[in-house]
Protein backbone atom coordinates (compact mmCIF):
# COMPACT_ATOMS: atom_id res chain seq x y z
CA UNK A 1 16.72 41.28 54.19
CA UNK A 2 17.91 44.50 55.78
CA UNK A 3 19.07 47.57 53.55
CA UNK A 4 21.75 49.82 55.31
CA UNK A 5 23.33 53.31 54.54
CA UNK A 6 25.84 55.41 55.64
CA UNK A 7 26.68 59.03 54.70
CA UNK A 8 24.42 61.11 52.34
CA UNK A 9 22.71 60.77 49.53
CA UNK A 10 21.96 62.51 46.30
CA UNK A 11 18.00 63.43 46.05
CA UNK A 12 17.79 60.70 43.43
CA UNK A 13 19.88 58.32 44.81
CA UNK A 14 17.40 58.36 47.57
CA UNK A 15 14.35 58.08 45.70
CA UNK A 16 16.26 54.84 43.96
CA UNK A 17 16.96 53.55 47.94
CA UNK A 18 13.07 53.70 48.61
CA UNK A 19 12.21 51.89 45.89
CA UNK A 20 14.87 49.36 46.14
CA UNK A 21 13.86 49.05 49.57
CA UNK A 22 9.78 48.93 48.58
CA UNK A 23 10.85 46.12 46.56
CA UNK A 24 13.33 44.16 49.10
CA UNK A 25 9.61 44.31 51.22
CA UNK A 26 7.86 43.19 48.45
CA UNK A 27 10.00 39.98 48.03
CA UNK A 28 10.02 38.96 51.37
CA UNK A 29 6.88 39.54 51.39
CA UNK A 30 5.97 37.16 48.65
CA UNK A 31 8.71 35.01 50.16
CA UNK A 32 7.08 34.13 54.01
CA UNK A 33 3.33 34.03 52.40
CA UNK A 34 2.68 30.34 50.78
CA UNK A 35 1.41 30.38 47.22
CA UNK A 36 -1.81 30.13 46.67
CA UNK A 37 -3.30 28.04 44.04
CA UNK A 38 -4.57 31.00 41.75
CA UNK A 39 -0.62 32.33 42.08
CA UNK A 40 0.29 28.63 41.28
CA UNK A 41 -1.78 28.25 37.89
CA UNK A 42 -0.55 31.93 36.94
CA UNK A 43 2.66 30.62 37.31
CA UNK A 44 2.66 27.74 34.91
CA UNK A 45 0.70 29.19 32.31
CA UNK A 46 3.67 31.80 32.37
CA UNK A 47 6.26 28.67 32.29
CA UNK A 48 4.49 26.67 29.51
CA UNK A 49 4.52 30.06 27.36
CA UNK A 50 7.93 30.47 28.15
CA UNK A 51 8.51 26.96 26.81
CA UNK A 52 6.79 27.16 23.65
CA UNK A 53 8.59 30.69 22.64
CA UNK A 54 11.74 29.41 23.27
CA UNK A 55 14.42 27.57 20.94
CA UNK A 56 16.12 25.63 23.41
CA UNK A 57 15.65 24.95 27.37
CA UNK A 58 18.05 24.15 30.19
CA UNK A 59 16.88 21.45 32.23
CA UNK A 60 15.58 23.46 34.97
CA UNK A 61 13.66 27.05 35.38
CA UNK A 62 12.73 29.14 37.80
CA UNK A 63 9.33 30.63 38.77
CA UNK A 64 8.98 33.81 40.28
CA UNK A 65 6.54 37.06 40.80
CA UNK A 66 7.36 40.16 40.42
CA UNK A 67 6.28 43.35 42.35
CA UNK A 68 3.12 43.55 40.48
CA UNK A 69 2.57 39.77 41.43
CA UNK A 70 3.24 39.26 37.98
CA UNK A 71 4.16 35.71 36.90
CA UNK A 72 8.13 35.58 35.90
CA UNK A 73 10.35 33.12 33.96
CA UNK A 74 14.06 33.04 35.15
CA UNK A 75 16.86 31.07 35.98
CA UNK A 76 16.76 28.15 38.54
CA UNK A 77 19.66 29.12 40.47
CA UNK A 78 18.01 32.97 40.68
CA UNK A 79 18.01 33.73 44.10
CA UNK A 80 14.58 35.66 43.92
CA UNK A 81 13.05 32.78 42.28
CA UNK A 82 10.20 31.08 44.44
CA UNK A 83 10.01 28.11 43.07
CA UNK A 84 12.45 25.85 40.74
CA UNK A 85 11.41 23.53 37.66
CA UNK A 86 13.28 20.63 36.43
CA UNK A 87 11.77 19.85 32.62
CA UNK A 88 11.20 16.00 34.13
CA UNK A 89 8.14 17.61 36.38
CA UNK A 90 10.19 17.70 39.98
CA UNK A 91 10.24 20.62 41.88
CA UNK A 92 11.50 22.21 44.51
CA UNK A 93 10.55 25.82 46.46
CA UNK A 94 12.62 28.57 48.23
CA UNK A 95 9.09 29.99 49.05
CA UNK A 96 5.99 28.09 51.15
CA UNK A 97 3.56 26.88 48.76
CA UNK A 98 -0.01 25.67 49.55
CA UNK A 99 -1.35 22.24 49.70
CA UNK A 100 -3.11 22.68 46.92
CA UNK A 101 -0.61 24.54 44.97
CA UNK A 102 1.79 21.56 45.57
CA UNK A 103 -0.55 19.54 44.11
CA UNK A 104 -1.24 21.89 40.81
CA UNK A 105 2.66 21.85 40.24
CA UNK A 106 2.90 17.84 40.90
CA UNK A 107 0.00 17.02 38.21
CA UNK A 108 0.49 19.66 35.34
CA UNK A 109 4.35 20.94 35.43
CA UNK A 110 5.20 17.84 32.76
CA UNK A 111 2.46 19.24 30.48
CA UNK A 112 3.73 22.44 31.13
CA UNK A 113 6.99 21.23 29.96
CA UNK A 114 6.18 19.86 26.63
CA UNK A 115 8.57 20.78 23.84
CA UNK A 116 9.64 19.65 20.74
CA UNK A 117 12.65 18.08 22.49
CA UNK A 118 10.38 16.43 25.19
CA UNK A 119 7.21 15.92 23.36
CA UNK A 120 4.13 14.25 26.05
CA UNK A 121 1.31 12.42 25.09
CA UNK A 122 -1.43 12.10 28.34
CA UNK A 123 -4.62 10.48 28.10
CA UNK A 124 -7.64 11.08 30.16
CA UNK A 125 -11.05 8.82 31.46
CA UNK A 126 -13.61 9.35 33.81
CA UNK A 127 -15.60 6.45 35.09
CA UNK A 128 -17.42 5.05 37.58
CA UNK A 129 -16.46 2.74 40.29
CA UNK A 130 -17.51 -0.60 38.12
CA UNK A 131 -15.68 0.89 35.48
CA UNK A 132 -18.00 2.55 33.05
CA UNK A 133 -17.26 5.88 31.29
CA UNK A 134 -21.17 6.20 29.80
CA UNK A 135 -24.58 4.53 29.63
CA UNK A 136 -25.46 2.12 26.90
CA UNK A 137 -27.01 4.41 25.05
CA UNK A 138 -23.89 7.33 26.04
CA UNK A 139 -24.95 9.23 28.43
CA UNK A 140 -21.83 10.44 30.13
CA UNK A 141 -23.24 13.98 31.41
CA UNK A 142 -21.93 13.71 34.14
CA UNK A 143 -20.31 10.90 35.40
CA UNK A 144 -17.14 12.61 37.41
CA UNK A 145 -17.77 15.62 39.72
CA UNK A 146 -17.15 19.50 38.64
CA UNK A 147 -13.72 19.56 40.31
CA UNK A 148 -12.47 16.95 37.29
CA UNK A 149 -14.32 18.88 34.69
CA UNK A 150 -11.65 22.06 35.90
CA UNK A 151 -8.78 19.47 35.79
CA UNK A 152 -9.79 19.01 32.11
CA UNK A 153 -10.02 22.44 31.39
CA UNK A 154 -6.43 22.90 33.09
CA UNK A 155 -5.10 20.26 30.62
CA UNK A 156 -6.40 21.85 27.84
CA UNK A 157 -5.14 25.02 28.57
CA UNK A 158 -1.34 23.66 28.97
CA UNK A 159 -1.50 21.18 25.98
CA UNK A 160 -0.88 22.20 22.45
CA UNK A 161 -3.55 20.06 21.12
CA UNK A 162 -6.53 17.99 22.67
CA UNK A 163 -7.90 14.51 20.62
CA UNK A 164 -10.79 13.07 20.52
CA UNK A 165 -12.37 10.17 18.92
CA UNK A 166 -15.25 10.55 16.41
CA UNK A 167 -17.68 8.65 19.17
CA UNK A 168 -17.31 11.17 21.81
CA UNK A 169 -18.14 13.97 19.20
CA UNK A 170 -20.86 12.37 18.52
CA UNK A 171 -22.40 11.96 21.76
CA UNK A 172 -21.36 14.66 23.41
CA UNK A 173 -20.90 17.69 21.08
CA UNK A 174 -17.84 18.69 23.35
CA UNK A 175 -16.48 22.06 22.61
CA UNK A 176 -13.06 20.88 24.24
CA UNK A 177 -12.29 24.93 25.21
CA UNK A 178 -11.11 26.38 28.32
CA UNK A 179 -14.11 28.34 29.68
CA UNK A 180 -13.33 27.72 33.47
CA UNK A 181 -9.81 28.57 33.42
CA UNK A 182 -7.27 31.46 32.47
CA UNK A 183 -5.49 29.87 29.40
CA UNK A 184 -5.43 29.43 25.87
CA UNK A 185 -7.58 27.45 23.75
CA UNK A 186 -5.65 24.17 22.62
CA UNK A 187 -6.04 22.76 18.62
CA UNK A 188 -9.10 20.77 18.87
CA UNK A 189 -8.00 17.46 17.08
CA UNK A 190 -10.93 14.56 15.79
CA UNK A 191 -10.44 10.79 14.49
CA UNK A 192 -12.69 9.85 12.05
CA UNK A 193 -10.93 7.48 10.14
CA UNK A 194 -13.89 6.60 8.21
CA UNK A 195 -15.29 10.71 8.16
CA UNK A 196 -18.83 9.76 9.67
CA UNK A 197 -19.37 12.95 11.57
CA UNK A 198 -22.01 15.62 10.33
CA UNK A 199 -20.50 18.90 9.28
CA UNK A 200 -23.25 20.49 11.55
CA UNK A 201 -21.16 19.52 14.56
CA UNK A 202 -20.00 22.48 17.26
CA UNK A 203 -16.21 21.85 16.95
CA UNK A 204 -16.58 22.05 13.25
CA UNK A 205 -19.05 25.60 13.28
CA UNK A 206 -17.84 27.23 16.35
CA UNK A 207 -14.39 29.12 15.02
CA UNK A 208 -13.63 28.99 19.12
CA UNK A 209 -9.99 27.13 18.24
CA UNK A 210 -8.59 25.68 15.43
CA UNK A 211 -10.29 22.38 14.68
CA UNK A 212 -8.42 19.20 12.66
CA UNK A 213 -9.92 16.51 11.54
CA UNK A 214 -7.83 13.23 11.27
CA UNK A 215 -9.12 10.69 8.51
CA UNK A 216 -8.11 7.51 6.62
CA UNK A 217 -5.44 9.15 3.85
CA UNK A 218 -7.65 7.89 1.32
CA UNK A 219 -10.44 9.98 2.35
CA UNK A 220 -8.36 13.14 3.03
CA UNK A 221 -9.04 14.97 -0.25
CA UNK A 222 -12.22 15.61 0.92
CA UNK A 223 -13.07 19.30 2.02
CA UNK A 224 -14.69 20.43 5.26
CA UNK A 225 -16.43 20.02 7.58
CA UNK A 226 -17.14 23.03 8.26
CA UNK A 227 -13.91 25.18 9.37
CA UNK A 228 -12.04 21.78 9.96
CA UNK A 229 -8.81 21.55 8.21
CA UNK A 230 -8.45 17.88 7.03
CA UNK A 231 -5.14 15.30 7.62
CA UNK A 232 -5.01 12.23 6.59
CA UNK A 233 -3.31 9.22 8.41
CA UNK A 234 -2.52 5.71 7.79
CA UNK A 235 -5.55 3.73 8.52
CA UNK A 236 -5.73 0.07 8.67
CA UNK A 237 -9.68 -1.40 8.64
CA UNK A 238 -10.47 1.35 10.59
CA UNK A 239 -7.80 1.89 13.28
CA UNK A 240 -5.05 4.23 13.06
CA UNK A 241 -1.48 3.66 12.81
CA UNK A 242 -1.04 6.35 16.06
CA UNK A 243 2.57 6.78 15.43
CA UNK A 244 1.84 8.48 12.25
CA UNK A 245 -0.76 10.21 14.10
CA UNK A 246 1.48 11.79 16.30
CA UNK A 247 4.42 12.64 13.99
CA UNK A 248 1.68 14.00 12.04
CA UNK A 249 0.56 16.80 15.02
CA UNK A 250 4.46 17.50 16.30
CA UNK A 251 5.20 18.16 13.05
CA UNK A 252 2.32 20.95 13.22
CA UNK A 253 4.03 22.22 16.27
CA UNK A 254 1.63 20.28 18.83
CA UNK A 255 4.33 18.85 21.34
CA UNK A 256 1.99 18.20 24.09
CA UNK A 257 -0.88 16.14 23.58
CA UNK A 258 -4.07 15.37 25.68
CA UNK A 259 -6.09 12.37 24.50
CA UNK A 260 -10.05 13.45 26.20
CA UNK A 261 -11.36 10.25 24.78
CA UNK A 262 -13.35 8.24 24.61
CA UNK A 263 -12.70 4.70 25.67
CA UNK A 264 -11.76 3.39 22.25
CA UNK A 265 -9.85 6.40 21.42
CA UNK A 266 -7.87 6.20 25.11
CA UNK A 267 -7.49 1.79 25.01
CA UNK A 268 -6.10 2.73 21.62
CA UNK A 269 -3.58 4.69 22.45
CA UNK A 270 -2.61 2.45 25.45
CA UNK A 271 -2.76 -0.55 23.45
CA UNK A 272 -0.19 0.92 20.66
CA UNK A 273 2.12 1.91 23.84
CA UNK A 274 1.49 5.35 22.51
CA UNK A 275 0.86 7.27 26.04
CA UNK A 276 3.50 8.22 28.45
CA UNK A 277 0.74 9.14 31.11
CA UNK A 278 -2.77 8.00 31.88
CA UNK A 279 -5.16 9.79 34.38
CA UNK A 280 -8.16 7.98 35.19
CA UNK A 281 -10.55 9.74 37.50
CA UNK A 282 -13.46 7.37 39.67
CA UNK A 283 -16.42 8.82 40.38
CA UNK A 284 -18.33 7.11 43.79
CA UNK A 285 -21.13 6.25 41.40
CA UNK A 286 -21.85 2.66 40.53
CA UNK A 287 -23.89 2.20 36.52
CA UNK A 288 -23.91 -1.37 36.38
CA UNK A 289 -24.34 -1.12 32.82
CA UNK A 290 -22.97 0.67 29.99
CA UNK A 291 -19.51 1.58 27.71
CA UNK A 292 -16.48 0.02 29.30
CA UNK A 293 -13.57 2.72 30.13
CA UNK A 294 -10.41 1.48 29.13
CA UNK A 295 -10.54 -2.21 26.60
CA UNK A 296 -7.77 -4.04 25.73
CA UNK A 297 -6.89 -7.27 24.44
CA UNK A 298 -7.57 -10.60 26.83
CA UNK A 299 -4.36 -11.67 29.39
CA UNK A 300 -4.90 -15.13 30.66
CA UNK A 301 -2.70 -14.29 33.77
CA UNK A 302 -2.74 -11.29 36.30
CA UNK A 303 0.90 -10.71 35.57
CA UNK A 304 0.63 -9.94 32.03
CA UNK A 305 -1.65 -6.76 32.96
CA UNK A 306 0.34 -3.16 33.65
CA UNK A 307 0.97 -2.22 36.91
CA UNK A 308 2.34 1.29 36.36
CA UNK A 309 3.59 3.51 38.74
CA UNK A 310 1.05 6.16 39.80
CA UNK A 311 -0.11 8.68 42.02
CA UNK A 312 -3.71 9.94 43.61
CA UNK A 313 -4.94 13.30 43.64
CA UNK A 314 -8.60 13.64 45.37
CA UNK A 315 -11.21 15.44 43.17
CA UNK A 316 -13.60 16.70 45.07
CA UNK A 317 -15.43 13.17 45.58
CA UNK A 318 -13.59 11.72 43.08
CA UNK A 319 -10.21 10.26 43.15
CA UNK A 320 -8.02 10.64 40.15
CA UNK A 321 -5.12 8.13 39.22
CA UNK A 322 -1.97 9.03 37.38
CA UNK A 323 -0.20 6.71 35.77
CA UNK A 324 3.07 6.71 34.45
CA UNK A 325 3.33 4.55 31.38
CA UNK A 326 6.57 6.16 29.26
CA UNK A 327 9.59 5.21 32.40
């Protein structure tokens, strides 16, 4: 864009010129170089706060940076804007955008998107090749590479809250924070329908996020553990009624969910038709042995299995799958 003036100008008026111009140069600028993944992730942390602050949402944003490089929210249709948003996940850019930024906005704008109005629930698993997310004796440290363990910590940061089953506390003391990205800290969320954990565990000491811990209702009157604030849940011989598990967190304000796992936690969800995505990462690592990823009830024929529609993102060495379960 070219700026052009005739005839004289007032000392200020001049000094506004250069730095109307300084910022013309700054936008095209911005506007031949591609986005770069870091500018990407900056982006969407800006849209998902964006998205939580505000009452109601048009179908589409725009994404933009300011002179600074600053991350901005703004209309779709604003010229400046670099990149537009539709609240479904599709995208579209004025701007060039990396290979790997493409990918960053294909796999976490929906997240990024979760609102009251469009709540999303996405479960996660990371197995091997023969299917297995841990030894026999759960071992699961680590099964995928380190470029999955960032995609977790990417979820985290853009959901509201992150679930886990009581099993996967158990084994793996997770802390279920975002230490390897820029990003908030989601509401750490536990199922122990039955309340087996020790109070001694880290999500219930560590004060890092707020921690909830989701029991039979029967059971909720109980206090603790630790600095766990206690819900309680219809619970039927041990297995939750995930409907009222949900209402139960949206109604706390948490309108996108991630479901870490484990395997019973994650085939529950799928089974209740709960999930409206499901990644599942494989690692090039065969076990042979061990816990089973996802479990459901026996099919006799091939056709009565789900065939969603999905997509592949390479990790590293490991290939994730994203399926889409809710359309």
């Amino acid at each position: 864009m070219e700026v052009v003036v005739r005839g004289l100008l007032h000392p200020e008026s001049r000094r506004c010129l250069a730095a109307f111009r300084a910022l013309v140069a700054r936008v095209a600028e911005m506007s031949s170089a591609a986005l770069a993944p870091d500018q990407v992730w900056r982006l969407l942390l800006a849209l998902r706060r964006h998205v939580r602050e505000s009452a109601e949402l048009p179908q589409g944003l725009g994404l933009s940076l300011d002179p600074d490089g600053q991350p901005v929210v703004t209309r779709a249709a604003d010229p400046l804007a670099l990149v537009g948003a539709a609240s479904d996940g599709a995208w579209f850019a004025r701007s060039p955008v990396s290979a790997a930024g493409a990918e960053l906005l294909d796999l976490y704008l929906p997240m990024a998107f979760a609102s009251p109005a469009r709540p999303l629930t996405v479960a996660h698993l990371g197995q091997s090749l023969d299917g297995r997310i841990a030894t026999v004796q759960g071992a699961s440290r680590y099964v995928n590479g380190p470029e999955n363990l960032l995609h977790l910590h990417r979820m985290r940061a853009l959901c509201d809250a992150v679930v886990v089953g009581a099993g996967t506390v158990e084994c793996d003391d997770p802390r279920l924070t975002t230490r390897q990205v820029a990003g908030p800290n989601p509401v750490r969320v536990v199922l122990d329908p039955r309340r087996r954990l020790a109070a001694g565990c880290g999500v219930f000491q560590d004060r890092a996020a707020p921690t909830w811990l989701i029991c039979d209702q029967g059971l909720a009157e109980r206090q603790g553990p630790g600095c766990a604030r206690v819900i309680g849940a219809p619970c039927d011989a041990g297995v939750f009624d995930l409907a009222a598990v949900l209402a139960q967190l949206r109604a706390r304000g948490c309108a996108g969910v991630f479901v870490e796992g484990g395997g019973l936690t994650v085939s529950a969800f799928l089974e209740q038709k709960r999930l409206d995505r499901l990644q599942i990462t494989i690692a090039p690592l065969i076990i042979g042995s061990g816990r089973p990823g996802i479990t459901l009830p026996p099919v006799r024929d091939l056709d009565q299995g789900l065939r969603p529609r999905c997509r592949r993102y390479v990790l590293g060495e490991d290939v994730l799958f994203e399926c889409r379960l809710g359309d």
